[in-house]
Protein backbone atom coordinates (compact mmCIF):
# COMPACT_ATOMS: atom_id res chain seq x y z
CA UNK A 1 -24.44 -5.78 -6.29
CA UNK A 2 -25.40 -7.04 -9.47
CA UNK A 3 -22.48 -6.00 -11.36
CA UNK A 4 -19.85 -6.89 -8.88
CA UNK A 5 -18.18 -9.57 -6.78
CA UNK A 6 -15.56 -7.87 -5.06
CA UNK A 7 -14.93 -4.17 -3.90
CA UNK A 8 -11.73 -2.28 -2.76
CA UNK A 9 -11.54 0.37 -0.90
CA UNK A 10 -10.65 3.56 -2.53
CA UNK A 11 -9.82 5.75 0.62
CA UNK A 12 -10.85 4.01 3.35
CA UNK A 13 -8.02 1.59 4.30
CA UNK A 14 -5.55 4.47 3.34
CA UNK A 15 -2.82 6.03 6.62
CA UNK A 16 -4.61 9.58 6.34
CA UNK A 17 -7.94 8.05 7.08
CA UNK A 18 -7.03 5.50 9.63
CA UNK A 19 -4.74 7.55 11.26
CA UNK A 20 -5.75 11.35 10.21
CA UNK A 21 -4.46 11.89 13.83
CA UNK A 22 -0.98 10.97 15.64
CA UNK A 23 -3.13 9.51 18.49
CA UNK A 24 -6.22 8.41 16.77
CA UNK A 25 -7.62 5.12 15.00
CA UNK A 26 -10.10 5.69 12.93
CA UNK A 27 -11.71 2.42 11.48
CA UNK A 28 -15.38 3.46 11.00
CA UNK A 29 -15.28 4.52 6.93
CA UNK A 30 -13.01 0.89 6.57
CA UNK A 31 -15.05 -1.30 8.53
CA UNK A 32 -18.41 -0.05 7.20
CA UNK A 33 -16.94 -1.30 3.72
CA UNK A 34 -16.24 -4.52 5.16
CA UNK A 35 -19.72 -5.18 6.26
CA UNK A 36 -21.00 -4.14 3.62
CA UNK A 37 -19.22 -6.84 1.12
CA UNK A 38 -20.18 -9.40 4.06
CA UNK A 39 -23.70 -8.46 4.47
CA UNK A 40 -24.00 -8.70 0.60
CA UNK A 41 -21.97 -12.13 0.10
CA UNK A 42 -18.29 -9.73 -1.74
CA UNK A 43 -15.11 -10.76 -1.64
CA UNK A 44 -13.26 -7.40 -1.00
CA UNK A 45 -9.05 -6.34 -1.51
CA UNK A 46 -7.14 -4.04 0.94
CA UNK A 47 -5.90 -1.16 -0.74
CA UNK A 48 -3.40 0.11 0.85
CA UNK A 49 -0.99 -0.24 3.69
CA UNK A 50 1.73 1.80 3.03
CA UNK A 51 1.09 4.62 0.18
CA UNK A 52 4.96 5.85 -0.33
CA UNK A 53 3.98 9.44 -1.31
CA UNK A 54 4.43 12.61 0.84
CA UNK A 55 1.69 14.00 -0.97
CA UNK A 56 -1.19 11.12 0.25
CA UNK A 57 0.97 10.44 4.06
CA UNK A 58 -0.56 13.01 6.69
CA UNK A 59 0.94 16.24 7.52
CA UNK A 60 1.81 15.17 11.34
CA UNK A 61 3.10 11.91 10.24
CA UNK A 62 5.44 13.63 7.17
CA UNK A 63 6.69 15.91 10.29
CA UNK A 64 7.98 13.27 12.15
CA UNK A 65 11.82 12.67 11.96
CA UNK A 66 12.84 8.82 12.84
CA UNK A 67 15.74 9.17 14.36
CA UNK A 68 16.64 5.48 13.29
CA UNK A 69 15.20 3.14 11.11
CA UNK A 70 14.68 0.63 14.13
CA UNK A 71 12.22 3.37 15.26
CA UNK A 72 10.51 3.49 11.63
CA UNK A 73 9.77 0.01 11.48
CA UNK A 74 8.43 0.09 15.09
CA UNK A 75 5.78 2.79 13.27
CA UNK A 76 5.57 0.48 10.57
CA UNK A 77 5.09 -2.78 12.90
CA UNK A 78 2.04 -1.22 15.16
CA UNK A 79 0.06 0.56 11.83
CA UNK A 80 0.51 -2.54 9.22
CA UNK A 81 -0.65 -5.41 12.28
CA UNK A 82 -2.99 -3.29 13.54
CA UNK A 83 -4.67 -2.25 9.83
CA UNK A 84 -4.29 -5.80 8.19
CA UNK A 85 -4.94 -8.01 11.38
CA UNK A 86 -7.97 -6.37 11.73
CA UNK A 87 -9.45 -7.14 8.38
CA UNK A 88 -7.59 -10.63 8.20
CA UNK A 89 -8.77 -13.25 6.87
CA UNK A 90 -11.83 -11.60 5.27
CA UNK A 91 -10.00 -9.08 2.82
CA UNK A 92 -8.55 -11.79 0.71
CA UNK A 93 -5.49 -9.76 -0.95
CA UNK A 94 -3.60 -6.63 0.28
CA UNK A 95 -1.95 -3.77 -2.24
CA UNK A 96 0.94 -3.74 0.53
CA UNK A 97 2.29 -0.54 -1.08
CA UNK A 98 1.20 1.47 -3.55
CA UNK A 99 2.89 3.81 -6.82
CA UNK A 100 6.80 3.52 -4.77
CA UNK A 101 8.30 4.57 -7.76
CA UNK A 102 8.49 8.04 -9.25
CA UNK A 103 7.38 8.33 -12.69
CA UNK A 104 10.01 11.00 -13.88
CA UNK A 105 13.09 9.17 -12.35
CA UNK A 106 12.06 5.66 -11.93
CA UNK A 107 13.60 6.07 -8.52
CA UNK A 108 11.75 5.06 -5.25
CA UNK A 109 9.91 8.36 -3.32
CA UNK A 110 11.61 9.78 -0.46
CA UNK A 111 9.16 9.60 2.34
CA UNK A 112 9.64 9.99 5.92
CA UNK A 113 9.90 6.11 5.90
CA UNK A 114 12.79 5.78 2.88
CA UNK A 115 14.71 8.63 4.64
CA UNK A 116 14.69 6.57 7.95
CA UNK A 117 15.19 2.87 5.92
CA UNK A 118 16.23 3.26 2.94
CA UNK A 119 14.83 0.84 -0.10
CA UNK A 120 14.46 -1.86 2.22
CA UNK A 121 11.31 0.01 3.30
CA UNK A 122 9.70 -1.78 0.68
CA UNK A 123 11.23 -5.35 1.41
CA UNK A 124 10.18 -4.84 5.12
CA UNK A 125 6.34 -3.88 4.64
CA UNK A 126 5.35 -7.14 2.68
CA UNK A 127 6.96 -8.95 5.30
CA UNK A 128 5.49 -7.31 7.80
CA UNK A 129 1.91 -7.81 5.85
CA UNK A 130 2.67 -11.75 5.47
CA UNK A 131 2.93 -11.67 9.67
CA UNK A 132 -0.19 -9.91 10.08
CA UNK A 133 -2.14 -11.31 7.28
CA UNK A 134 -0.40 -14.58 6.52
CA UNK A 135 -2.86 -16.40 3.83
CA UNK A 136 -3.55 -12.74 1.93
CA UNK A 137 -2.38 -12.56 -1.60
CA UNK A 138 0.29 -9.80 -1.58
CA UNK A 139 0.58 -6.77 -4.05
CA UNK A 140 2.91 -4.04 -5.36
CA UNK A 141 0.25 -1.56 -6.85
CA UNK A 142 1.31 0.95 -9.72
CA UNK A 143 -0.30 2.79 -12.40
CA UNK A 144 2.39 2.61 -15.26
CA UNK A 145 1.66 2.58 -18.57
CA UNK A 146 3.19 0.71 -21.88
CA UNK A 147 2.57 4.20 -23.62
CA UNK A 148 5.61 5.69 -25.26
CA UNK A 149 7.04 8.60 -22.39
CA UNK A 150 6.63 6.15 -19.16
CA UNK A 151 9.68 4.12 -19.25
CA UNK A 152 11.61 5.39 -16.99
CA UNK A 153 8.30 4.64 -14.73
CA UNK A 154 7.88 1.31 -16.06
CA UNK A 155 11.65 0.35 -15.49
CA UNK A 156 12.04 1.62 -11.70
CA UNK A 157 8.93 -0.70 -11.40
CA UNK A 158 10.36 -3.56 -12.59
CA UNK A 159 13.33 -3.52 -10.99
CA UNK A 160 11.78 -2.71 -7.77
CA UNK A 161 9.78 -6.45 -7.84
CA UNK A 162 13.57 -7.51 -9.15
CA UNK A 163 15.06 -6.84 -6.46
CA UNK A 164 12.15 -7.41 -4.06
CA UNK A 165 11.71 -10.94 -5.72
CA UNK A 166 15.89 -11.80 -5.37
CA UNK A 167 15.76 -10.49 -1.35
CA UNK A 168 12.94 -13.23 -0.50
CA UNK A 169 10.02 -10.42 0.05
CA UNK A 170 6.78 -12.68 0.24
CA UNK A 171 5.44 -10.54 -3.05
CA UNK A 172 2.53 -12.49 -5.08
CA UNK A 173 1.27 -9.93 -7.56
CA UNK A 174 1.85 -6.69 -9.44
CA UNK A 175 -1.63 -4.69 -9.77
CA UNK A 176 -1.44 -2.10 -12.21
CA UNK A 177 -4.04 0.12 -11.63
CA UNK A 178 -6.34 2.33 -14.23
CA UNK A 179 -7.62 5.61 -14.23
CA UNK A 180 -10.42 5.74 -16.97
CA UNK A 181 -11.19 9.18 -15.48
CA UNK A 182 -8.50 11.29 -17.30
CA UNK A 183 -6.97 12.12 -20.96
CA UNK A 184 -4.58 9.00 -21.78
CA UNK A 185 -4.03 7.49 -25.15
């Protein structure tokens, strides 16, 4: 409390905690993060709605086969209104999707979303986030680096807010994340 003003969520506001379950929401670990930045006067960030990777989506939901991308964005409509209406207007800024981009090809993930939607995946969630929480400052979250060996990374990136910036996609920031907690230069 003393060394901070805001807090973001490190799990808690993530698909395989909300939604560990096909037929379950669970908001406990999220909202007891949100009181706790309102009982103690914190601002407080979503992080995140949609985090592209099979690897961090949950098993039942990487399972499921949209059989058209009107059906993926129905997914997409119900978990992003329901996850950022709730906390709307108190979390103040929203990392709408998080580390897209694969670091070895600077291509997008395929994830049961992309496969249903395509790149537009990305286009759709931020708008999609501006609906549900229309005065939140909007984010494309990443963890490249400038370091020599992550340009291919660093280039898919940028050209993903390129082209998300020419299509109209209500994107405000790019938050590039760090992990002090491993080796890096």
């Amino acid at each position: 409390l003393r060394e901070c003003a805001v807090i973001v969520a490190e799990n808690e506001h993530k698909q395989y905690t909300i939604r560990a379950e096909p037929d379950k929401w669970n908001f406990e670990p999220g909202d007891a993060l949100v009181n706790f930045a309102k009982a103690n006067n914190l601002g407080m960030r979503g992080h995140t709605l949609l985090w592209n990777r099979t690897k961090w989506t949950s098993d039942w939901l990487n399972a499921v086969e949209f059989k058209s991308s009107a059906e993926a964005e129905s997914w997409l409509d119900e978990y992003i209104t329901r996850v950022a209406g709730r906390y709307d207007p108190f979390l103040y800024s929203w990392d709408v999707v998080n580390e897209t981009v694969d670091p070895d090809t600077g291509e997008l993930r395929e994830t049961v979303f992309s496969k249903a939607m395509g790149p537009e995946l990305i286009d759709y969630c931020f708008h999609q986030a501006k609906a549900a929480a229309p005065n939140a400052t909007l984010a494309y979250n990443d963890y490249m680096s400038w370091e020599s060996g992550n340009e291919k990374h660093r280039k898919g990136v940028l050209e993903l807010l390129e082209r998300l910036l020419k299509n109209g996609a209500p994107i405000d920031a790019l938050g590039i994340q760090s992990h002090s907690n491993y080796d890096m230069p």
